[in-house]
PDB file of N, CA and C in Angstrom:
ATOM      1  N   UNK A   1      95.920  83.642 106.664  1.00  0.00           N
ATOM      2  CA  UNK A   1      96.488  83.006 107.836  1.00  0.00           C
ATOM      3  C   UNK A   1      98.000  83.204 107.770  1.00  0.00           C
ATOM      4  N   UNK A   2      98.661  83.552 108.800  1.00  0.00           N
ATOM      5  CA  UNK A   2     100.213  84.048 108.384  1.00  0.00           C
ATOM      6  C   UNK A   2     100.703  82.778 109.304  1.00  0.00           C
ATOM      7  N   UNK A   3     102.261  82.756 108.751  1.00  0.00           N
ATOM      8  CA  UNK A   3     103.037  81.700 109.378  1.00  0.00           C
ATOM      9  C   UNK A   3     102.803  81.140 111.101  1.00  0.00           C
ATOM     10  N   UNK A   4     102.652  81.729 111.551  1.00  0.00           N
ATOM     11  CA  UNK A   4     102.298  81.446 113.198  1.00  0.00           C
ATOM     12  C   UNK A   4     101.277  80.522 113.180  1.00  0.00           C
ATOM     13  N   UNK A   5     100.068  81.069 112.943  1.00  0.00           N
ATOM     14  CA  UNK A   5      98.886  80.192 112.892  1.00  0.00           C
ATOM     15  C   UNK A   5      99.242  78.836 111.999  1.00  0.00           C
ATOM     16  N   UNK A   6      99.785  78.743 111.268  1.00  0.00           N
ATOM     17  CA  UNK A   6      99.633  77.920 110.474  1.00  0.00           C
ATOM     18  C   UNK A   6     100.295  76.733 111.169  1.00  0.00           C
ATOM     19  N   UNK A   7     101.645  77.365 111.532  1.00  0.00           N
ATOM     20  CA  UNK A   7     102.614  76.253 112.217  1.00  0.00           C
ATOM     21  C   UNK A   7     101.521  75.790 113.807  1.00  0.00           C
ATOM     22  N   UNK A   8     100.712  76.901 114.333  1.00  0.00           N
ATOM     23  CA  UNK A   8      99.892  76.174 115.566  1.00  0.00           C
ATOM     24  C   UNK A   8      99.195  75.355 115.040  1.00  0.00           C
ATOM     25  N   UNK A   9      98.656  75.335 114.127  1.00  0.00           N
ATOM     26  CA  UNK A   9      97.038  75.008 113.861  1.00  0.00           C
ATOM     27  C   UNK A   9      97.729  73.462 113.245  1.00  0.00           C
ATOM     28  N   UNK A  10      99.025  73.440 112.256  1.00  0.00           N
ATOM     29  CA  UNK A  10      99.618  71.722 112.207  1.00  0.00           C
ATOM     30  C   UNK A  10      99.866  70.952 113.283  1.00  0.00           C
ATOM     31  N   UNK A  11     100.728  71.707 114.075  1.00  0.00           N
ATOM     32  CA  UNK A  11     101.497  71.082 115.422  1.00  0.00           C
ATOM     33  C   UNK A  11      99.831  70.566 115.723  1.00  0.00           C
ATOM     34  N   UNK A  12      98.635  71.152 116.461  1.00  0.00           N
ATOM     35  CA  UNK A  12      97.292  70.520 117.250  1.00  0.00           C
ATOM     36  C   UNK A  12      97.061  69.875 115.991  1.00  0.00           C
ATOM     37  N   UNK A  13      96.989  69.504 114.657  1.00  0.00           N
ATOM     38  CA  UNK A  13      96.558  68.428 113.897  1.00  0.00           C
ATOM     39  C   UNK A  13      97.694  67.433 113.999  1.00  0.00           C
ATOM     40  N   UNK A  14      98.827  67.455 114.515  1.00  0.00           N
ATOM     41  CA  UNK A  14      99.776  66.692 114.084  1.00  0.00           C
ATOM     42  C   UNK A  14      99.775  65.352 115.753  1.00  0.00           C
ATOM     43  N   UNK A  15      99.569  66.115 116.581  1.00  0.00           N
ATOM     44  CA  UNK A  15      99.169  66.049 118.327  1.00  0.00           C
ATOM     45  C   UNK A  15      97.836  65.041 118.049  1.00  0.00           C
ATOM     46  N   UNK A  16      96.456  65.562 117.274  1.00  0.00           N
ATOM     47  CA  UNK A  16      95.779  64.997 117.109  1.00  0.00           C
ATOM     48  C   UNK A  16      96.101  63.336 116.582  1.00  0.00           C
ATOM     49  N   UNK A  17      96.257  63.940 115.592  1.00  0.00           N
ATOM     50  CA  UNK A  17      96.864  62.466 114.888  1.00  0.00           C
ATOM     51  C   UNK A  17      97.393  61.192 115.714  1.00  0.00           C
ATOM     52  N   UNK A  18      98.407  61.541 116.259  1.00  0.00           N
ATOM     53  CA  UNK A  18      98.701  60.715 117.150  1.00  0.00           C
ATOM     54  C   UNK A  18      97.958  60.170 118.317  1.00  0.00           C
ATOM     55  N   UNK A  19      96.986  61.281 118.765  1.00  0.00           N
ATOM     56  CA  UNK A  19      96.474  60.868 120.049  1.00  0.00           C
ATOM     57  C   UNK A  19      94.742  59.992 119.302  1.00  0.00           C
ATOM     58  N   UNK A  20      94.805  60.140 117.857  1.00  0.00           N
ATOM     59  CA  UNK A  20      93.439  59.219 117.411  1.00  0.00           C
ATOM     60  C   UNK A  20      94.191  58.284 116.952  1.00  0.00           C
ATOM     61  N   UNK A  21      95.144  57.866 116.743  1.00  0.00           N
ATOM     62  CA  UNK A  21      95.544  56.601 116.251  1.00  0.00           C
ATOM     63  C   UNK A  21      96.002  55.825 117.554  1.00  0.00           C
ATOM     64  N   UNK A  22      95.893  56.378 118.653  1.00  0.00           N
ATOM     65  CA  UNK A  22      96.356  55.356 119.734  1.00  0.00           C
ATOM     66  C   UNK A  22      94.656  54.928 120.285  1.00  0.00           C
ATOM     67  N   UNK A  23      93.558  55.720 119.659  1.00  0.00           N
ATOM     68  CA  UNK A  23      92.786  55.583 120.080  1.00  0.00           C
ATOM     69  C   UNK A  23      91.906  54.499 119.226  1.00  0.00           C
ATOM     70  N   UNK A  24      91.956  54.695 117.967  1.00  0.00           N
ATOM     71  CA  UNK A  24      91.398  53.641 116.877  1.00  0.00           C
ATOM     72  C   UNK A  24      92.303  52.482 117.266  1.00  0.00           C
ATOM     73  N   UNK A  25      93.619  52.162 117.562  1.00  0.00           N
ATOM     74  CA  UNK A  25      94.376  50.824 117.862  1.00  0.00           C
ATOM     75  C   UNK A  25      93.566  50.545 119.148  1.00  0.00           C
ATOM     76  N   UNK A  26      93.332  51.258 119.833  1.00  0.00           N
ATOM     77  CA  UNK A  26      92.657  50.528 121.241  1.00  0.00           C
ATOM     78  C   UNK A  26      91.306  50.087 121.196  1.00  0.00           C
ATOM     79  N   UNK A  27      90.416  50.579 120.161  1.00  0.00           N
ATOM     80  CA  UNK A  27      89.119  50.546 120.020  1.00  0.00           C
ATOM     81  C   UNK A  27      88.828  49.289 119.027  1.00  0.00           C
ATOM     82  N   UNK A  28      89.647  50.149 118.169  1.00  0.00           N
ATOM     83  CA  UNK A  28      89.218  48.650 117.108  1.00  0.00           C
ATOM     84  C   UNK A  28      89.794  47.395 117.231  1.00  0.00           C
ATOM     85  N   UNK A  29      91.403  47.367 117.743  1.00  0.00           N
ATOM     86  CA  UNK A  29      91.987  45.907 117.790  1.00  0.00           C
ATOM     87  C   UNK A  29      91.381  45.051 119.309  1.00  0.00           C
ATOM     88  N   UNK A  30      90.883  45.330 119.979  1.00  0.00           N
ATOM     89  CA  UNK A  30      90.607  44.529 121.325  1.00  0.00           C
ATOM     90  C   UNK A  30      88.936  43.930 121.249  1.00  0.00           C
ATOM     91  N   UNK A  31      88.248  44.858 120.262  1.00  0.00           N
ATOM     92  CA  UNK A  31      87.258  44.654 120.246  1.00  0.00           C
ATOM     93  C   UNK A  31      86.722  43.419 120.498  1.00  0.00           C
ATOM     94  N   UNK A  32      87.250  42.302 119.202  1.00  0.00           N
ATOM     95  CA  UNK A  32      86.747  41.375 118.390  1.00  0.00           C
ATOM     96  C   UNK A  32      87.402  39.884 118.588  1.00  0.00           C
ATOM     97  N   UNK A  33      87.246  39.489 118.510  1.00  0.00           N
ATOM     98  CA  UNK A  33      88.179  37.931 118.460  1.00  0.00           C
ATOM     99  C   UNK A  33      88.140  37.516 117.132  1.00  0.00           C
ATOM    100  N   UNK A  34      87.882  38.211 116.228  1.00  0.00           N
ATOM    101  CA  UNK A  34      88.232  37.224 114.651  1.00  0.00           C
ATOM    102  C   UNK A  34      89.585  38.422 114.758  1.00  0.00           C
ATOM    103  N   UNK A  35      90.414  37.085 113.936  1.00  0.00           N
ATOM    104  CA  UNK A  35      91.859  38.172 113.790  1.00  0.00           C
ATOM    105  C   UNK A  35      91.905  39.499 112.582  1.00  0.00           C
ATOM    106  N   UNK A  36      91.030  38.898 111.567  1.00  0.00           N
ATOM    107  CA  UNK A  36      91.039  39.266 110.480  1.00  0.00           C
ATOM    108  C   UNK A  36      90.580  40.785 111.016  1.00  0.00           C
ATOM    109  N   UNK A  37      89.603  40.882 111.516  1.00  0.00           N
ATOM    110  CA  UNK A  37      88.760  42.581 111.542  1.00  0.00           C
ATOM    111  C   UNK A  37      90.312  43.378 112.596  1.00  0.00           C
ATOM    112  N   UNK A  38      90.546  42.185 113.764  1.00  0.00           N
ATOM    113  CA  UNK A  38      91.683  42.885 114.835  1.00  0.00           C
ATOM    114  C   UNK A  38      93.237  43.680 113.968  1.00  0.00           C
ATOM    115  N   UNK A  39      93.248  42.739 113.000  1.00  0.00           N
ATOM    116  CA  UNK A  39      94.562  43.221 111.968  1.00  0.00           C
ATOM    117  C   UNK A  39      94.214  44.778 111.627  1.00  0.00           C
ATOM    118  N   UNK A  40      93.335  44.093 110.999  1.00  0.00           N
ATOM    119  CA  UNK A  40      92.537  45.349 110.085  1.00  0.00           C
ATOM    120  C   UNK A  40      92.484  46.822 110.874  1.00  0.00           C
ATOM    121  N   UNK A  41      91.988  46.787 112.324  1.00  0.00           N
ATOM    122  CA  UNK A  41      91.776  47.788 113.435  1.00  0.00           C
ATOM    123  C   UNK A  41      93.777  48.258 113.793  1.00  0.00           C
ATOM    124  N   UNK A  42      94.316  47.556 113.959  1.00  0.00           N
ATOM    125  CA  UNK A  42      95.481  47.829 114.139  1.00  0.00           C
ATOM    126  C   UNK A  42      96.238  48.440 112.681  1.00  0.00           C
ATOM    127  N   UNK A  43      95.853  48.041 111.604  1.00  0.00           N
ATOM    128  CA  UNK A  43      96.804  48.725 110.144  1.00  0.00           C
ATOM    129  C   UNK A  43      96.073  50.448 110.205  1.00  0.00           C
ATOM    130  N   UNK A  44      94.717  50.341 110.475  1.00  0.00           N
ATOM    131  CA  UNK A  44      94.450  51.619 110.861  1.00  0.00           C
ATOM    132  C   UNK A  44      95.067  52.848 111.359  1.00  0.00           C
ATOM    133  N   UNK A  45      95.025  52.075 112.681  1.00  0.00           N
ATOM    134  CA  UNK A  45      95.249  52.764 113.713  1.00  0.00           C
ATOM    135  C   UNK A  45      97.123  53.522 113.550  1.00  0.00           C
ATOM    136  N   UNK A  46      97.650  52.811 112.777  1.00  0.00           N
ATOM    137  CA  UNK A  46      98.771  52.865 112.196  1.00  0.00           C
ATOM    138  C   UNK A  46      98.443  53.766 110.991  1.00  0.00           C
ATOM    139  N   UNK A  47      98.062  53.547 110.362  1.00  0.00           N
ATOM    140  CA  UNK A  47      97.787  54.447 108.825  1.00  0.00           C
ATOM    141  C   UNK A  47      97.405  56.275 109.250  1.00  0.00           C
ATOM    142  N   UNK A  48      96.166  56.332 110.263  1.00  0.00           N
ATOM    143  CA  UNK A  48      96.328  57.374 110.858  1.00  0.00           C
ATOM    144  C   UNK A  48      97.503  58.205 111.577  1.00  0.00           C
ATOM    145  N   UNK A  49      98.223  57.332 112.084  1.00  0.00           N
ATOM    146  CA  UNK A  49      99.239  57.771 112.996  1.00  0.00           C
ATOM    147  C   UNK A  49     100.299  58.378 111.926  1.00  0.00           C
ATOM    148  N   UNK A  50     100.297  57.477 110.359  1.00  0.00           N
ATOM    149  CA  UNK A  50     101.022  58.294 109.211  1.00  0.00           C
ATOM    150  C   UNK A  50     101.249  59.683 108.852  1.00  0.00           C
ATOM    151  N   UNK A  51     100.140  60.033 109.079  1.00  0.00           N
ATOM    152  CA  UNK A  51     100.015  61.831 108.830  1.00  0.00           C
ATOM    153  C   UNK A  51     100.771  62.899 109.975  1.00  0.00           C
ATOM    154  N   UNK A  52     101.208  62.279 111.390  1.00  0.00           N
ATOM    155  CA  UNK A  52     101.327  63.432 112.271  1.00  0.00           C
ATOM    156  C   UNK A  52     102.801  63.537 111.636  1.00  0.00           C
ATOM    157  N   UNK A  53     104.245  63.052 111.084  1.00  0.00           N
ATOM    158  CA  UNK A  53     105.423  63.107 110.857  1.00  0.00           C
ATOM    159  C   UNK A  53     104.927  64.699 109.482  1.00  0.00           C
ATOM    160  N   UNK A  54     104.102  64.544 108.827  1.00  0.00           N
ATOM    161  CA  UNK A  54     104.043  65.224 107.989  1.00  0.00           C
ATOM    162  C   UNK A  54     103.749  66.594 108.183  1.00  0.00           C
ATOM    163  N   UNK A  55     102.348  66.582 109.136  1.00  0.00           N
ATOM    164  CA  UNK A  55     101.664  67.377 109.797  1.00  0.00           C
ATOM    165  C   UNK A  55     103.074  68.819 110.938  1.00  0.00           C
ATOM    166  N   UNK A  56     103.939  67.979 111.621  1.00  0.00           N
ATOM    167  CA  UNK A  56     105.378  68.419 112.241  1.00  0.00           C
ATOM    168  C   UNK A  56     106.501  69.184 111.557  1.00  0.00           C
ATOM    169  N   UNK A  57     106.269  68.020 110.625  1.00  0.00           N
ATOM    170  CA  UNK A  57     107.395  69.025 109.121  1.00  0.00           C
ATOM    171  C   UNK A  57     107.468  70.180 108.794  1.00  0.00           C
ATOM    172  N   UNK A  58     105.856  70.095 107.930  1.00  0.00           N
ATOM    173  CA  UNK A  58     105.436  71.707 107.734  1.00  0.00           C
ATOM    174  C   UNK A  58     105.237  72.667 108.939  1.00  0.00           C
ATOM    175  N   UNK A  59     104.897  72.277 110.201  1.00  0.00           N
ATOM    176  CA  UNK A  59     104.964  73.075 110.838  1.00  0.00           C
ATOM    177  C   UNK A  59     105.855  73.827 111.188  1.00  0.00           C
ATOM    178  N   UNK A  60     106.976  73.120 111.463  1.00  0.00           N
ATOM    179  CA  UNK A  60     108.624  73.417 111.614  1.00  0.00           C
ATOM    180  C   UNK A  60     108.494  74.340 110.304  1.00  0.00           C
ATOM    181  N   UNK A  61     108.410  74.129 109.128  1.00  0.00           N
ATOM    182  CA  UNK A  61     108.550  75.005 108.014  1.00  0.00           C
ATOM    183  C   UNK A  61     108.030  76.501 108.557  1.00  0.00           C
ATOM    184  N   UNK A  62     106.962  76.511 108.543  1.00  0.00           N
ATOM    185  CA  UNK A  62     105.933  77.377 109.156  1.00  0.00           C
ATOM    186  C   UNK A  62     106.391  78.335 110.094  1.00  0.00           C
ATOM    187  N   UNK A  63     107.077  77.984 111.013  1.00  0.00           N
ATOM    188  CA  UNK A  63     107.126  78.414 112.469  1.00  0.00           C
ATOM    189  C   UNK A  63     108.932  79.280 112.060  1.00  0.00           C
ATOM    190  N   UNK A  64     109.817  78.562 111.124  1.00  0.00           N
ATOM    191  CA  UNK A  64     111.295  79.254 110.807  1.00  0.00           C
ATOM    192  C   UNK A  64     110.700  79.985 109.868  1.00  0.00           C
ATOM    193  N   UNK A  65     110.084  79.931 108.713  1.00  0.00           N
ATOM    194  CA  UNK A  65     109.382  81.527 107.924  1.00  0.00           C
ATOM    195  C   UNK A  65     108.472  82.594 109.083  1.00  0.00           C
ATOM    196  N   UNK A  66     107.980  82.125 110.204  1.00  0.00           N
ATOM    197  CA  UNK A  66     107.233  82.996 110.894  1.00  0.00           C
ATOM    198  C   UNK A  66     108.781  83.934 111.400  1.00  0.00           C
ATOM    199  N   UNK A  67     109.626  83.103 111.880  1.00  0.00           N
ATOM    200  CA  UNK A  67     111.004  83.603 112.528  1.00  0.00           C
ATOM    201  C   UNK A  67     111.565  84.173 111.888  1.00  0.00           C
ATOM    202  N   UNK A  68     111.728  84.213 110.188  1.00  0.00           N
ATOM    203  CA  UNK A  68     112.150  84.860 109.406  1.00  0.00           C
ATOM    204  C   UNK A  68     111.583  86.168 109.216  1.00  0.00           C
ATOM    205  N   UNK A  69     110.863  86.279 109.619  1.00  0.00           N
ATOM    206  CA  UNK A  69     109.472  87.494 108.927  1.00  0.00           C
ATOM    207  C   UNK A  69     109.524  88.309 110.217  1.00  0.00           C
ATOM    208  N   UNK A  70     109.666  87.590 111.337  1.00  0.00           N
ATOM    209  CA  UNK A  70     109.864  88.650 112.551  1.00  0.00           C
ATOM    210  C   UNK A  70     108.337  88.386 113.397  1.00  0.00           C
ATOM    211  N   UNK A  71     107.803  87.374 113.210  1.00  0.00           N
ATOM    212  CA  UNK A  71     106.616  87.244 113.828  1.00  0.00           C
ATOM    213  C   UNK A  71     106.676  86.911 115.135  1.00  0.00           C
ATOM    214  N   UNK A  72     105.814  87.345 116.076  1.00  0.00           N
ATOM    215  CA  UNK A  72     106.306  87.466 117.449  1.00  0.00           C
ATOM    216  C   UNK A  72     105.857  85.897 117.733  1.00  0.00           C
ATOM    217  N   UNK A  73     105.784  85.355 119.031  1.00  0.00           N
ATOM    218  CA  UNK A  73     105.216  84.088 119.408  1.00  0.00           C
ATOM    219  C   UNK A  73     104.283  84.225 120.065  1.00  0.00           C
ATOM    220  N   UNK A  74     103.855  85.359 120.233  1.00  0.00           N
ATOM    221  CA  UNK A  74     102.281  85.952 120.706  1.00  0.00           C
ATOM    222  C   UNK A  74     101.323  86.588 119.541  1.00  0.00           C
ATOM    223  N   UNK A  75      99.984  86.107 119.887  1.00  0.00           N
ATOM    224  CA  UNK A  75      99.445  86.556 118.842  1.00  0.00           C
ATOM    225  C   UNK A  75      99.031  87.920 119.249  1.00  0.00           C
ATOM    226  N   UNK A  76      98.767  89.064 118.236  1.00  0.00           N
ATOM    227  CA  UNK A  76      98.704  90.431 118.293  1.00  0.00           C
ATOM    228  C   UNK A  76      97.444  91.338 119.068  1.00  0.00           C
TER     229      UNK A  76
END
C-alpha cells in the first residue's frame, strides 16, 4: 500500500470515528433513564471519538511522504 492510500484509507477511518461516536452518544445515552448505564453510553461515545485525532495525524504523515515521493493525487 503506498503513501496515498494509506493517508485515504486513515482520513475515511478517522471521518468514521467521529461520525460513530456521535452515533453511540445518541443511541446509548437517551436510551435509558438509570443514569448509571446513560454515563456509561456517553464515556463511550467519547472514548470512540478518541481515535479520529490519531487516525488525522498519521494521515497528514502519509499524505507529506506521498508529496515527498512525487505521488500524484490521482490514483494510477
Amino acid at each position: 500500500m503506498n503513501n496515498r492510500t494509506a493517508a485515504n484509507v486513515l482520513t475515511i477511518a478517522g471521518a468514521t470515528s467521529i461520525i460513530g461516536s456521535i452515533i453511540i452518544w445518541a443511541t446509548h445515552s437517551g436510551q435509558t433513564r438509570d443514569e448509571a448505564a446513560k454515563a456509561h453510553g456517553e464515556r463511550y461515545g467519547i472514548f470512540v471519538g478518541f481515535c479520529a485525532p490519531s487516525f488525522f495525524i498519521i494521515a497528514n504523515r502519509d499524505n507529506t511522504a506521498a508529496l515527498e515521493e512525487g505521488q500524484s493525487h490521482q490514483p494510477p
